[in-house]
N, C-alpha and C. Protein backbone atom coordinates (compact mmCIF):
# COMPACT_ATOMS: atom_id res chain seq x y z
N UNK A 1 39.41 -65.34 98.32
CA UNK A 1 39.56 -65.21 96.88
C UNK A 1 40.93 -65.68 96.41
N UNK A 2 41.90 -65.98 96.84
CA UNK A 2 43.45 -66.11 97.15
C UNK A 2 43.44 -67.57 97.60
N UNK A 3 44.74 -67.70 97.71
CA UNK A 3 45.23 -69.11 98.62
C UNK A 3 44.56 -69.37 99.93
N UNK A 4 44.21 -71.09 99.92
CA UNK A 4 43.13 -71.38 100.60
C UNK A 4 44.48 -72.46 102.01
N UNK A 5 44.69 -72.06 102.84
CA UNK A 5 45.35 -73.42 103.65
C UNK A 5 43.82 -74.46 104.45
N UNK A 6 43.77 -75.47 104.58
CA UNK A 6 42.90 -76.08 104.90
C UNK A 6 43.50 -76.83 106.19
N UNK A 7 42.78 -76.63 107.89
CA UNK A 7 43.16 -77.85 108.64
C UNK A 7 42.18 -78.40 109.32
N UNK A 8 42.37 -79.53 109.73
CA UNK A 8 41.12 -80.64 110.49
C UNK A 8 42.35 -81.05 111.81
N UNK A 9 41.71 -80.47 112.69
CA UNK A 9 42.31 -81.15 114.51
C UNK A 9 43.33 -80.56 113.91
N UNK A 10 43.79 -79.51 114.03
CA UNK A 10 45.24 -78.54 114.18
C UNK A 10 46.31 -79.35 112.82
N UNK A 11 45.56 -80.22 112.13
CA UNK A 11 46.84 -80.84 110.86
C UNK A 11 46.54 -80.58 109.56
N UNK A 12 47.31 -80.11 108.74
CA UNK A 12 46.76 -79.83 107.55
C UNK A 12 46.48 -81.14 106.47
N UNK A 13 45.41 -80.38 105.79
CA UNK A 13 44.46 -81.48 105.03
C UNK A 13 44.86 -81.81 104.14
N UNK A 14 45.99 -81.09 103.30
CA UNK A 14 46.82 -81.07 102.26
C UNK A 14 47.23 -79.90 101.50
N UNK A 15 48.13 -79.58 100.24
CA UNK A 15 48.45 -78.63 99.78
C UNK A 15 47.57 -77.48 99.62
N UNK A 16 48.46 -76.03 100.06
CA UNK A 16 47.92 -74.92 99.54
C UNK A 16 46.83 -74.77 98.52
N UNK A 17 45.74 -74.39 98.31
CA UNK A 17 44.60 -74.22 97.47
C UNK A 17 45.21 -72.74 96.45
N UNK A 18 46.02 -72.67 95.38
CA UNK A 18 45.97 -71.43 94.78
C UNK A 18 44.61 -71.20 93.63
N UNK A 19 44.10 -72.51 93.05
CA UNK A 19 43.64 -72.25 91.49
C UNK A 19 41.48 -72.08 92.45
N UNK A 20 41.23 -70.99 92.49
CA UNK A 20 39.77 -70.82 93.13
C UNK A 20 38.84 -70.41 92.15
N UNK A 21 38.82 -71.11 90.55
CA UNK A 21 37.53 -70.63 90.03
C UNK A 21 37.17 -72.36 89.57
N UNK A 22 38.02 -73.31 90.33
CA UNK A 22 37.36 -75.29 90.35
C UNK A 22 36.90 -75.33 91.71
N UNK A 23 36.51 -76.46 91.77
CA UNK A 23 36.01 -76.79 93.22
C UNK A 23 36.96 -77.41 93.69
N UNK A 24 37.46 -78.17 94.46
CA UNK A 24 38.45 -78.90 95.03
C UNK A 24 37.86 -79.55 96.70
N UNK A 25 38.82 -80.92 96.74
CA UNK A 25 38.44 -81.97 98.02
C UNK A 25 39.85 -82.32 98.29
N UNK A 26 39.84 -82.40 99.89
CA UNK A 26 40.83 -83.38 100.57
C UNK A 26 40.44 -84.51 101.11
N UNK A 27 41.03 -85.86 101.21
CA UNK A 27 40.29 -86.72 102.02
C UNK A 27 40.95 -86.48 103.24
N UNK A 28 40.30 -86.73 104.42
CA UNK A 28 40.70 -85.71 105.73
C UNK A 28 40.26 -87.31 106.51
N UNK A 29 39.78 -88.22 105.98
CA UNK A 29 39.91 -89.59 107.06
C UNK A 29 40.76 -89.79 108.18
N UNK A 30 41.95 -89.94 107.47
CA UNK A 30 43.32 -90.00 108.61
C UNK A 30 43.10 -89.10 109.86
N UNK A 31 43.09 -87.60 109.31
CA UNK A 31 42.62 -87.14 110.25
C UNK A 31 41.57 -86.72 111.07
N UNK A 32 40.47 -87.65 111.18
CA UNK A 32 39.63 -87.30 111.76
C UNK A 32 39.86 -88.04 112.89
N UNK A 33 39.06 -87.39 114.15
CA UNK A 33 38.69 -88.20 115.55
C UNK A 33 37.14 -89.21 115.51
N UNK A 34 37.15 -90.24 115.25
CA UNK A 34 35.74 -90.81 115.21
C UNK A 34 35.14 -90.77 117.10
N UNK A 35 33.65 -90.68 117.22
CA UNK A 35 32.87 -89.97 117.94
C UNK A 35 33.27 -89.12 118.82
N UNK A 36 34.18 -88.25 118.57
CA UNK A 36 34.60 -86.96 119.12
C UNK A 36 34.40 -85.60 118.11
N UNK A 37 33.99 -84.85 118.90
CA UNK A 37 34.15 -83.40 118.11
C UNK A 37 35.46 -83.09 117.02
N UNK A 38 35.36 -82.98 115.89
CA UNK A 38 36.35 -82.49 115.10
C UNK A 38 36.51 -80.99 115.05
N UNK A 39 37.59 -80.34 114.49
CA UNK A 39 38.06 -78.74 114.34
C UNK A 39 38.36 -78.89 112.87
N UNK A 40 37.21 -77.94 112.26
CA UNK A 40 37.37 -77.48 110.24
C UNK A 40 37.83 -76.15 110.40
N UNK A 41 39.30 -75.98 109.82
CA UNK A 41 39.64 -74.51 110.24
C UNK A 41 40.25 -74.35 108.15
N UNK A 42 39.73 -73.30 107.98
CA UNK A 42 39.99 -72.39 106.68
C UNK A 42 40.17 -70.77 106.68
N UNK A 43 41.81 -70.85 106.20
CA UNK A 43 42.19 -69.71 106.12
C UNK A 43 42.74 -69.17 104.61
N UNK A 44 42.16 -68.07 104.42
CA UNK A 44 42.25 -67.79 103.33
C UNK A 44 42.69 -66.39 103.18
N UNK A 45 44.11 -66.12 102.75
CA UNK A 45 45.08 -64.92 102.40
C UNK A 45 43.95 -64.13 100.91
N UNK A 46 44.59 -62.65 101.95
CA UNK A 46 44.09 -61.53 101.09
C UNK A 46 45.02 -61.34 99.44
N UNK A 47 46.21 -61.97 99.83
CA UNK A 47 46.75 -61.93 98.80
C UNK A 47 47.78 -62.99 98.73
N UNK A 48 47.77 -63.65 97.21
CA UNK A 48 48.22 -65.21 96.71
C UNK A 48 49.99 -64.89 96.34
N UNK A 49 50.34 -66.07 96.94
CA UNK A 49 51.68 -66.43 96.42
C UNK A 49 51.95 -66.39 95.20
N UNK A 50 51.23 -66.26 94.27
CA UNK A 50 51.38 -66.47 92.69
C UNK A 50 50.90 -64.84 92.46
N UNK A 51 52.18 -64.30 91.75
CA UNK A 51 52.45 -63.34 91.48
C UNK A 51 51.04 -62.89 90.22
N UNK A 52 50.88 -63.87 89.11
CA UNK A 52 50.21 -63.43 88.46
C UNK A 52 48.95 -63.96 89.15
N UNK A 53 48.36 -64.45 89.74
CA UNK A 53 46.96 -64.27 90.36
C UNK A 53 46.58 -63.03 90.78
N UNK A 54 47.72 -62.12 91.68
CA UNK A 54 47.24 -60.83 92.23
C UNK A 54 47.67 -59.98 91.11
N UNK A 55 48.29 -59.95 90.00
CA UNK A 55 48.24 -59.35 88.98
C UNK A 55 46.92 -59.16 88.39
N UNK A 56 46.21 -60.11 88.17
CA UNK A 56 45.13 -60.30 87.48
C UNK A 56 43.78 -59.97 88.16
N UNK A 57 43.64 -59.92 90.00
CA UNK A 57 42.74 -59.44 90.25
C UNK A 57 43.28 -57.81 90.60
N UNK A 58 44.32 -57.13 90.61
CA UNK A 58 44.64 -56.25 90.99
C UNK A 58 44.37 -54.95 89.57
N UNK A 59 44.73 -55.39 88.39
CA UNK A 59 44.87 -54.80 87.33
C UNK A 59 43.61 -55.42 86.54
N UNK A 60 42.66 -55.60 87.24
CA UNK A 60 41.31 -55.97 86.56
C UNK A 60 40.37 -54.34 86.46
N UNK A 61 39.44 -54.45 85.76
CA UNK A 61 38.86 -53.09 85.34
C UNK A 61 38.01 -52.76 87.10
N UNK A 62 37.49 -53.78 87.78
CA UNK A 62 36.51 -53.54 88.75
C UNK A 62 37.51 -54.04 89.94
N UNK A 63 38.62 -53.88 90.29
CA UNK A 63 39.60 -54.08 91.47
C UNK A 63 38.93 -53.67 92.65
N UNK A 64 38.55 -55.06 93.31
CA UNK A 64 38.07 -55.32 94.29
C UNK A 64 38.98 -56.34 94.97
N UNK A 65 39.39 -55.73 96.32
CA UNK A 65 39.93 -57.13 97.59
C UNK A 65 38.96 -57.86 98.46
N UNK A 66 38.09 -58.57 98.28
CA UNK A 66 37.35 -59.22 99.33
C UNK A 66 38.50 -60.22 100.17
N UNK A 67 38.36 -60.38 101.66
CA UNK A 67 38.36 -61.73 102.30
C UNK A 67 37.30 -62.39 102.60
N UNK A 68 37.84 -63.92 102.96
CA UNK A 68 36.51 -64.73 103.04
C UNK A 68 36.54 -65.52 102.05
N UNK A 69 35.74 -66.44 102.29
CA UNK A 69 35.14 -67.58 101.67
C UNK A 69 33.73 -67.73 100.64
N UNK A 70 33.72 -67.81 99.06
CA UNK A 70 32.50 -66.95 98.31
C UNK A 70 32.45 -68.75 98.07
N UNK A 71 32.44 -70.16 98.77
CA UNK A 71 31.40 -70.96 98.11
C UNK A 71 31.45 -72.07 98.94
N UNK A 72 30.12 -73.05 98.79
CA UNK A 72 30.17 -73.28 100.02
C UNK A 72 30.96 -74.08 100.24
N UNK A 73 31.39 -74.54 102.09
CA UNK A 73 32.08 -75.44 102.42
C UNK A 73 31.61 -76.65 103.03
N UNK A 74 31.66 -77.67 102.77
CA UNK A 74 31.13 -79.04 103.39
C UNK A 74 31.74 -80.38 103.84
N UNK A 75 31.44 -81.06 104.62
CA UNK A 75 32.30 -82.06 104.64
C UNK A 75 31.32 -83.16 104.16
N UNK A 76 32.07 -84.49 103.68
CA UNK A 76 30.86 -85.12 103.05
C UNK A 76 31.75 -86.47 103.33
N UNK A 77 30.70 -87.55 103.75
CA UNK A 77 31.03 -88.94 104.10
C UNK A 77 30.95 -89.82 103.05
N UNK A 78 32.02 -90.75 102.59
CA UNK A 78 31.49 -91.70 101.67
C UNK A 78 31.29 -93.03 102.38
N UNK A 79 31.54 -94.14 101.65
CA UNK A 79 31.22 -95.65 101.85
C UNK A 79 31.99 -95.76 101.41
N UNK A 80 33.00 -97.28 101.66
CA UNK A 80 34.45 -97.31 101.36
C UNK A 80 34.21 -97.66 100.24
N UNK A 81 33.49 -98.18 98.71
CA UNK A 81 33.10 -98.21 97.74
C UNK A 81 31.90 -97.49 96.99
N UNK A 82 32.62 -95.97 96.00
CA UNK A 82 31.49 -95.57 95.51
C UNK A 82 31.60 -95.15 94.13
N UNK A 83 30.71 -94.39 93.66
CA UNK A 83 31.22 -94.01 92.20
C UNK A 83 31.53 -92.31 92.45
N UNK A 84 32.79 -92.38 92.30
CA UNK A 84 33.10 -91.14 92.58
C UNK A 84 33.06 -90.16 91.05
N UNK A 85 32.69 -90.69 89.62
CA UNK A 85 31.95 -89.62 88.68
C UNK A 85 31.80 -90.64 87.63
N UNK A 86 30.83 -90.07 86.60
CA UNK A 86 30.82 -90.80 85.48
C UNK A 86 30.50 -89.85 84.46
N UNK A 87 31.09 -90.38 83.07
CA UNK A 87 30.84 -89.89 81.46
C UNK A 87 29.94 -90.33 80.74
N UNK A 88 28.67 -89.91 80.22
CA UNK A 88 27.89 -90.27 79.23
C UNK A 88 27.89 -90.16 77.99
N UNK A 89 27.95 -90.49 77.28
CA UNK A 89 28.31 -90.09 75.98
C UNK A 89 26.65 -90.53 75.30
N UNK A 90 26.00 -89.72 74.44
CA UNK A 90 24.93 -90.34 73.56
C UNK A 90 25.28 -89.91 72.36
N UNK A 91 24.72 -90.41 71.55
CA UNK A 91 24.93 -90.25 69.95
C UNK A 91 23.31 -90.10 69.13
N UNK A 92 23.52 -89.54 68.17
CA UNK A 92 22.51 -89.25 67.23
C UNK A 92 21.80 -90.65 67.23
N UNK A 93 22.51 -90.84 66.72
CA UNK A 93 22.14 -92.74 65.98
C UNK A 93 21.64 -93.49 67.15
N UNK A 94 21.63 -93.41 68.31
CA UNK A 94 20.49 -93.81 68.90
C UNK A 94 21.65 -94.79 70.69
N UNK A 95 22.83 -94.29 70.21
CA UNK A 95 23.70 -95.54 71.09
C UNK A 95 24.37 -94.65 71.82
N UNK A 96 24.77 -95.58 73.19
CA UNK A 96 25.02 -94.54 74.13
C UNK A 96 26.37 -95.50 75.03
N UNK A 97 27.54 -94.95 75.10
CA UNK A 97 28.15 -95.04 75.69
C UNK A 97 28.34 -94.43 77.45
N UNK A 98 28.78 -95.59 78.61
CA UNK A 98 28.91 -94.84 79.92
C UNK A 98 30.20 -95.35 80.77
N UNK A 99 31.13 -94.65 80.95
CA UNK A 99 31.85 -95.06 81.82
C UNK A 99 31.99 -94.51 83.16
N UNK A 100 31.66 -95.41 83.93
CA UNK A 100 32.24 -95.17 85.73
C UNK A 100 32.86 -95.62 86.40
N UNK A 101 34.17 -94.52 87.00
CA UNK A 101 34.96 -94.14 87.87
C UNK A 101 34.47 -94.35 89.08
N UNK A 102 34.98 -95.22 89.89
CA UNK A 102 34.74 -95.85 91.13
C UNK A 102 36.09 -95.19 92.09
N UNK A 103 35.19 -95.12 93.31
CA UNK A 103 36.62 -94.55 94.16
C UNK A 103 36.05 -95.26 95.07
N UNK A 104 37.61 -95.20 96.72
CA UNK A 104 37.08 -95.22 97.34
C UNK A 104 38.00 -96.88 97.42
N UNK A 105 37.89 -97.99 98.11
CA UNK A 105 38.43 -99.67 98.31
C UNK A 105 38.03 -100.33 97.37
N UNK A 106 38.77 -100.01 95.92
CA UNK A 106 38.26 -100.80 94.54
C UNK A 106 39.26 -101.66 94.51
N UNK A 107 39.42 -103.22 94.31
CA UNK A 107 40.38 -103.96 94.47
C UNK A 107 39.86 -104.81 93.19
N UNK A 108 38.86 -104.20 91.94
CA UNK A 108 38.46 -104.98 90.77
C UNK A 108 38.02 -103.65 89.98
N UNK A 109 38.14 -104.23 88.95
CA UNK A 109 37.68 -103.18 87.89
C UNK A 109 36.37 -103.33 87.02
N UNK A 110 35.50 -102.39 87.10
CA UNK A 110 34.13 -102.64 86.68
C UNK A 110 34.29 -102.69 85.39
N UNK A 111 33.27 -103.02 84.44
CA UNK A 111 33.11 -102.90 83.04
C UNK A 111 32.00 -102.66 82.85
């Protein structure tokens, strides 16, 4: 419920996780071992470095400490070119705007 540290093969995946009501990703490429067994290790403190986070679950009406992990965890493969999200926009009037965000070895820009 607290600060999340994240590691893959004993190295960390990147910065401390404090903000846990978004989802959040590391890209962990670098460190992976290709066709060898990898190590997903997540540790997660009973209580956060940020003073007002444990303020706020501590002085809440239903003060509860869980440890553990409440969503799921996955690792997920891309293709070195993908669409990593897009915006739709529609309108009354019948017209529809879309833009997509490409991630991933973009060396051009879509339109």
């Amino acid at each position: 419920m607290t600060d999340t540290e994240v590691w893959i093969n004993g190295q960390s995946a990147g910065p401390t996780i404090k903000v846990h009501s978004i989802a959040y990703k590391y890209d962990i490429t670098p460190l992976l071992k290709f066709g060898e067994a990898n190590l997903l290790e997540a540790t997660v403190s009973k209580v956060s470095a940020n003073e007002s986070v444990n303020n706020a679950e501590r002085f809440n009406v239903d003060y509860w400490v869980f440890g553990g992990i409440f969503r799921p965890v996955y690792l997920e493969a891309l293709p070195q070119r993908f669409i990593d999200w897009t915006a739709i926009d529609p309108r009354a009037d019948g017209s529809l705007s879309i833009e997509a965000h490409l991630g991933g070895d973009v060396k051009t820009r879509a339109r």
